[in-house]
N, C-alpha and C. Protein backbone atom coordinates (compact mmCIF):
# COMPACT_ATOMS: atom_id res chain seq x y z
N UNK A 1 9.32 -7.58 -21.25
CA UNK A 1 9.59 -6.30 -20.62
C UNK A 1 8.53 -5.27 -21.01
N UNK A 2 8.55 -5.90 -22.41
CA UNK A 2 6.93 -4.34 -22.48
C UNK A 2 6.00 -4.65 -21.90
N UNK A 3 5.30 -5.85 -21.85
CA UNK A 3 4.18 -6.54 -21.32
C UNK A 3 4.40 -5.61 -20.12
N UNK A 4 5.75 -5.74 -19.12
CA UNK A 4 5.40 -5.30 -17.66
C UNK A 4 5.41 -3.53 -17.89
N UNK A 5 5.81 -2.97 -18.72
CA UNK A 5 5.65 -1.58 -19.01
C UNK A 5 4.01 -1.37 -19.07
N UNK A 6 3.39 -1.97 -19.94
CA UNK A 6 2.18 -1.43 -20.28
C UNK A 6 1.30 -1.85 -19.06
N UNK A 7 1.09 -2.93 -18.31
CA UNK A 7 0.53 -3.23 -16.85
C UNK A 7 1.13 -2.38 -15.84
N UNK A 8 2.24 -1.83 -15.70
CA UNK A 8 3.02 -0.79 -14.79
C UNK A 8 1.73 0.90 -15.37
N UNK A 9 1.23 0.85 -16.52
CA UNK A 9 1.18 2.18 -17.16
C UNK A 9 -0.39 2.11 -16.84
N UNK A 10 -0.94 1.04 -17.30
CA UNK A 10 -2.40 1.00 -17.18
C UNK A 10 -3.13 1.09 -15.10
N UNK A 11 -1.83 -0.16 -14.66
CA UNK A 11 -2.40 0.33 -13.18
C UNK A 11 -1.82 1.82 -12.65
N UNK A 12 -1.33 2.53 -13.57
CA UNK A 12 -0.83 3.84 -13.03
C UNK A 12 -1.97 4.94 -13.10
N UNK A 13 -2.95 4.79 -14.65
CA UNK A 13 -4.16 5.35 -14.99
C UNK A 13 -5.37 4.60 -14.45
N UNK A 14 -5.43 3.34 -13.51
CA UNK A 14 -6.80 3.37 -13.02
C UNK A 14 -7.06 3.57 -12.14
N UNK A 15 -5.94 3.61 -11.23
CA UNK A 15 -5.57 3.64 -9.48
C UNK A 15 -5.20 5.03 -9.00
N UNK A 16 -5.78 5.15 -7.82
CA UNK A 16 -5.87 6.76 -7.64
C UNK A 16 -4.28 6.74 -6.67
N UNK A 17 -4.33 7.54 -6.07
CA UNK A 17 -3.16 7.84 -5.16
C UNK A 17 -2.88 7.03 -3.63
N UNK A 18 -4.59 6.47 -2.96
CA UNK A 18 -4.95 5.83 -1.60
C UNK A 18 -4.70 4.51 -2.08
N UNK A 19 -5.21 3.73 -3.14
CA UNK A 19 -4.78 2.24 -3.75
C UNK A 19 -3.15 2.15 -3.90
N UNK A 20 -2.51 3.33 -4.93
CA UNK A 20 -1.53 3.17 -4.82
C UNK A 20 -0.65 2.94 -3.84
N UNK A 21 -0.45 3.27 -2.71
CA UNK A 21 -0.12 3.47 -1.00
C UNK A 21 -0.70 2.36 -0.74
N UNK A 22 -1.90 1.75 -0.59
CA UNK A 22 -2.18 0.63 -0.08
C UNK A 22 -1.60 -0.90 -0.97
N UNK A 23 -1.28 -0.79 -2.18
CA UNK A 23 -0.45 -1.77 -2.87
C UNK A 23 0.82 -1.49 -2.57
N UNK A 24 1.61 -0.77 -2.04
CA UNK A 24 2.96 -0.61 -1.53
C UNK A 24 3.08 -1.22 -0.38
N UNK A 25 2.23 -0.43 0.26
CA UNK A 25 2.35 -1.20 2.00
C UNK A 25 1.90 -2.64 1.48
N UNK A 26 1.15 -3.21 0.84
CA UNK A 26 1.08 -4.96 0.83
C UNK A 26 2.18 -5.51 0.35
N UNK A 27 3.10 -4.76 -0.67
CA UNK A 27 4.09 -5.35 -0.99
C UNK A 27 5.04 -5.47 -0.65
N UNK A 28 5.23 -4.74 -0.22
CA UNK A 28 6.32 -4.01 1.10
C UNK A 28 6.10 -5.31 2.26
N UNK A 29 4.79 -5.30 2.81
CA UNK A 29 4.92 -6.40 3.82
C UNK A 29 5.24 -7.62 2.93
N UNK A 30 4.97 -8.15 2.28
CA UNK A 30 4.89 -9.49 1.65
C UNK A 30 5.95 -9.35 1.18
N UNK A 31 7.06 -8.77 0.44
CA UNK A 31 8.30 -8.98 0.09
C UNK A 31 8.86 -9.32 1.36
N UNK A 32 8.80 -8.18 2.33
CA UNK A 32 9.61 -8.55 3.68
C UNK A 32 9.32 -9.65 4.31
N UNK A 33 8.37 -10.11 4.46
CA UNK A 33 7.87 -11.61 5.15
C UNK A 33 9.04 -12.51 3.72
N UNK A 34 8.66 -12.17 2.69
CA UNK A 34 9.54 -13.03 2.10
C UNK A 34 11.46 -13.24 2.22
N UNK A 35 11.51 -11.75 2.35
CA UNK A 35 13.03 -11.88 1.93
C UNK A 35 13.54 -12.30 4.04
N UNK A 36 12.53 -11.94 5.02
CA UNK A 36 12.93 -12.31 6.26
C UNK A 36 13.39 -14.03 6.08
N UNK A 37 11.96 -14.81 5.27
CA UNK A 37 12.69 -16.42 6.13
C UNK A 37 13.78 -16.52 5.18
N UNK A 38 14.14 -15.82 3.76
CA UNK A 38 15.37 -16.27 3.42
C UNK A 38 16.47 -16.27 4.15
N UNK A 39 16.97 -14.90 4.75
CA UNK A 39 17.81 -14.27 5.44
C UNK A 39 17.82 -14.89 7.24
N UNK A 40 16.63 -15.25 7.61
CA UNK A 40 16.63 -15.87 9.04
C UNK A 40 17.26 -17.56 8.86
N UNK A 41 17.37 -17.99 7.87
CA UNK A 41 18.47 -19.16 7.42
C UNK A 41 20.01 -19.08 7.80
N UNK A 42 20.42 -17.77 7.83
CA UNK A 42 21.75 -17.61 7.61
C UNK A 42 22.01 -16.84 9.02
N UNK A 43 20.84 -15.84 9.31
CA UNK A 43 21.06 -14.44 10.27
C UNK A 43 19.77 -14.26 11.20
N UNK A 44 19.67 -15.38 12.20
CA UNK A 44 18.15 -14.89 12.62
C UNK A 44 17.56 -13.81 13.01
N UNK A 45 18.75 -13.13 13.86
CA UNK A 45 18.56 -11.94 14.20
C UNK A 45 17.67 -10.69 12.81
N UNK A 46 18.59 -11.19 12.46
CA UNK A 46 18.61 -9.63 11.13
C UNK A 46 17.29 -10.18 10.77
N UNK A 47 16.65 -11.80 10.11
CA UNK A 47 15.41 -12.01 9.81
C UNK A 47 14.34 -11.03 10.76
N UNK A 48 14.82 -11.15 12.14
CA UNK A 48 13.44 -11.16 13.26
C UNK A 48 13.29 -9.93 12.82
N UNK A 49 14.29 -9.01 12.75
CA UNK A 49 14.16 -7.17 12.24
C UNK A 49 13.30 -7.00 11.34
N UNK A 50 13.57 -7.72 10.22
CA UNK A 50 13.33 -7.66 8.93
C UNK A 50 11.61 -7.68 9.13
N UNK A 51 11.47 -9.15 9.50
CA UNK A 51 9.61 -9.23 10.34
C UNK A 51 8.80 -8.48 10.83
N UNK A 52 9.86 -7.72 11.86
CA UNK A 52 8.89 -6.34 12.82
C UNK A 52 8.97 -5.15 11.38
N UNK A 53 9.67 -4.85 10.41
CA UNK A 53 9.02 -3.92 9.81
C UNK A 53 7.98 -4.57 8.40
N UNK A 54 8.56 -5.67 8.34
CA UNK A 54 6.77 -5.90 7.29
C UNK A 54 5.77 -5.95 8.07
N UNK A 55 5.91 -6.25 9.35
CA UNK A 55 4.58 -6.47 10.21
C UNK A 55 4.42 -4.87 10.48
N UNK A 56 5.27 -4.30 11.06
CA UNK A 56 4.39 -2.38 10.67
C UNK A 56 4.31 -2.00 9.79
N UNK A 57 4.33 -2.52 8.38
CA UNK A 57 3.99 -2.05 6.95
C UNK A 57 2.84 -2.92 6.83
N UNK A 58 2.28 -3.88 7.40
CA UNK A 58 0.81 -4.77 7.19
C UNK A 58 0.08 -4.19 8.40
N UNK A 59 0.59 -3.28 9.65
CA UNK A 59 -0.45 -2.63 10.21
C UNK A 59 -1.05 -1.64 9.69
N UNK A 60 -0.07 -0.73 9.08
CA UNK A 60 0.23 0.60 8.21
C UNK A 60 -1.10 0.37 6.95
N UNK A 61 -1.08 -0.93 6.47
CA UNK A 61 -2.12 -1.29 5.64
C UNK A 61 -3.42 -1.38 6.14
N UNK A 62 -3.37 -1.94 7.19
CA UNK A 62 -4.53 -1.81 7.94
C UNK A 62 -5.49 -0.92 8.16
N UNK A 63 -4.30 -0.21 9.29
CA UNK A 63 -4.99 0.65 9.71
C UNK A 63 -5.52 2.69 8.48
N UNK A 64 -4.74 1.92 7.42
CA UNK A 64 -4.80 2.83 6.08
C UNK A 64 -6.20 3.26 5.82
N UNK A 65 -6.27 1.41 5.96
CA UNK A 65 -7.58 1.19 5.31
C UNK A 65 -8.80 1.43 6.04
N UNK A 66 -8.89 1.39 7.18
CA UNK A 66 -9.69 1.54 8.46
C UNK A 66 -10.15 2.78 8.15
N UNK A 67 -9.25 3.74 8.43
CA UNK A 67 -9.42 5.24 8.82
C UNK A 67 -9.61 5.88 7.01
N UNK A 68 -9.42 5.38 6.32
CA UNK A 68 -9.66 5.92 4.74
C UNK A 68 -11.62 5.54 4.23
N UNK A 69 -11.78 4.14 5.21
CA UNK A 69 -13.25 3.51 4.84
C UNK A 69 -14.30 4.68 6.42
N UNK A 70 -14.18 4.91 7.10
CA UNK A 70 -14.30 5.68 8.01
C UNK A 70 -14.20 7.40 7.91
N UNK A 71 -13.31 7.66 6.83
CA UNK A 71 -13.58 8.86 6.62
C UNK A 71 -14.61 9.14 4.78
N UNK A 72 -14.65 8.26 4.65
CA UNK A 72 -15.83 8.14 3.50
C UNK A 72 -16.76 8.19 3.95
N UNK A 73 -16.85 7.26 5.08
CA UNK A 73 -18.27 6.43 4.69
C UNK A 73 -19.01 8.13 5.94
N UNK A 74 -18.14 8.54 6.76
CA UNK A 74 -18.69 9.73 7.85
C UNK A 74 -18.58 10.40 7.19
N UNK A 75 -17.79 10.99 6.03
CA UNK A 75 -17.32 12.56 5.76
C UNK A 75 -17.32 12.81 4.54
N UNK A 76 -16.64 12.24 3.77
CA UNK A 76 -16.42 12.76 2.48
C UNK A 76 -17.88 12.35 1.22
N UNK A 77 -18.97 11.43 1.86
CA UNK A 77 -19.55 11.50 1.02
C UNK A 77 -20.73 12.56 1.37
N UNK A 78 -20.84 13.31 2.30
CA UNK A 78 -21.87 14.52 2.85
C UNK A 78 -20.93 16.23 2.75
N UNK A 79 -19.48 15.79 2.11
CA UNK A 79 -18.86 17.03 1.43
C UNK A 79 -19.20 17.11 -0.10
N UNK A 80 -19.48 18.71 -0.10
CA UNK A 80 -20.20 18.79 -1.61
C UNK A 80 -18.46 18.58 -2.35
N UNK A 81 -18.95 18.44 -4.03
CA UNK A 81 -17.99 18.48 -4.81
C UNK A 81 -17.44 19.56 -5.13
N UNK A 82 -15.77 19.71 -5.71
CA UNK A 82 -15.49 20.75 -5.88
C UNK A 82 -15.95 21.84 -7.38
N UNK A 83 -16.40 23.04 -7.34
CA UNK A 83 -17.21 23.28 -7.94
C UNK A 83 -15.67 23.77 -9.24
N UNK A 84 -16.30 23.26 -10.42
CA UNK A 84 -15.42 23.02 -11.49
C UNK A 84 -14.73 24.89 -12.37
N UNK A 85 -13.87 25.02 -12.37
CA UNK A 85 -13.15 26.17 -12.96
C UNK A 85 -13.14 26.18 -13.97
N UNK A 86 -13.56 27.28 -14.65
CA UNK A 86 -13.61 28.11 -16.30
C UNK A 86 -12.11 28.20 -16.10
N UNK A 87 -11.98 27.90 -17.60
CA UNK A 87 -10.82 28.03 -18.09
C UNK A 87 -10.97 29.23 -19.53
């Protein structure tokens, strides 16, 4: 249990806020792809549901990533930095 505390703490300090969001949405899809074929055993219906939202949480990843590599690579690296405050 500590082991997963201190890996929970360390990817909390190396990962910014856009990684974080993009490891949700992967897990998010990949749990749901997982817990769908359990549940499509018993309930196909409820599986097929289950499918259409990991599959819009693996577009959601996608297209995260698309428009986050696209606004770097056009914009944010020809915005100056923010100029640092006296304290």
């Amino acid at each position: 249990m500590e082991s997963l505390k201190s890996r929970l703490v360390e990817w909390n300090a190396r990962t910014n806020e856009r990684q974080k969001l993009q490891h949700v949405y992967l897990a998010v899809a990949v749990l749901g792809i997982l817990v769908a074929g359990l549940i499509t055993l018993l309930f196909p219906d409820l599986g097929h549901q289950i499918v259409v939202v990991a599959l819009a949480a693996l577009g959601a990843f996608f297209l995260n990533a698309v428009i986050w590599n696209l606004l770097k690579a056009a914009l944010i690296t020809y915005l100056p930095s923010r100029p640092r405050r006296k304290q």
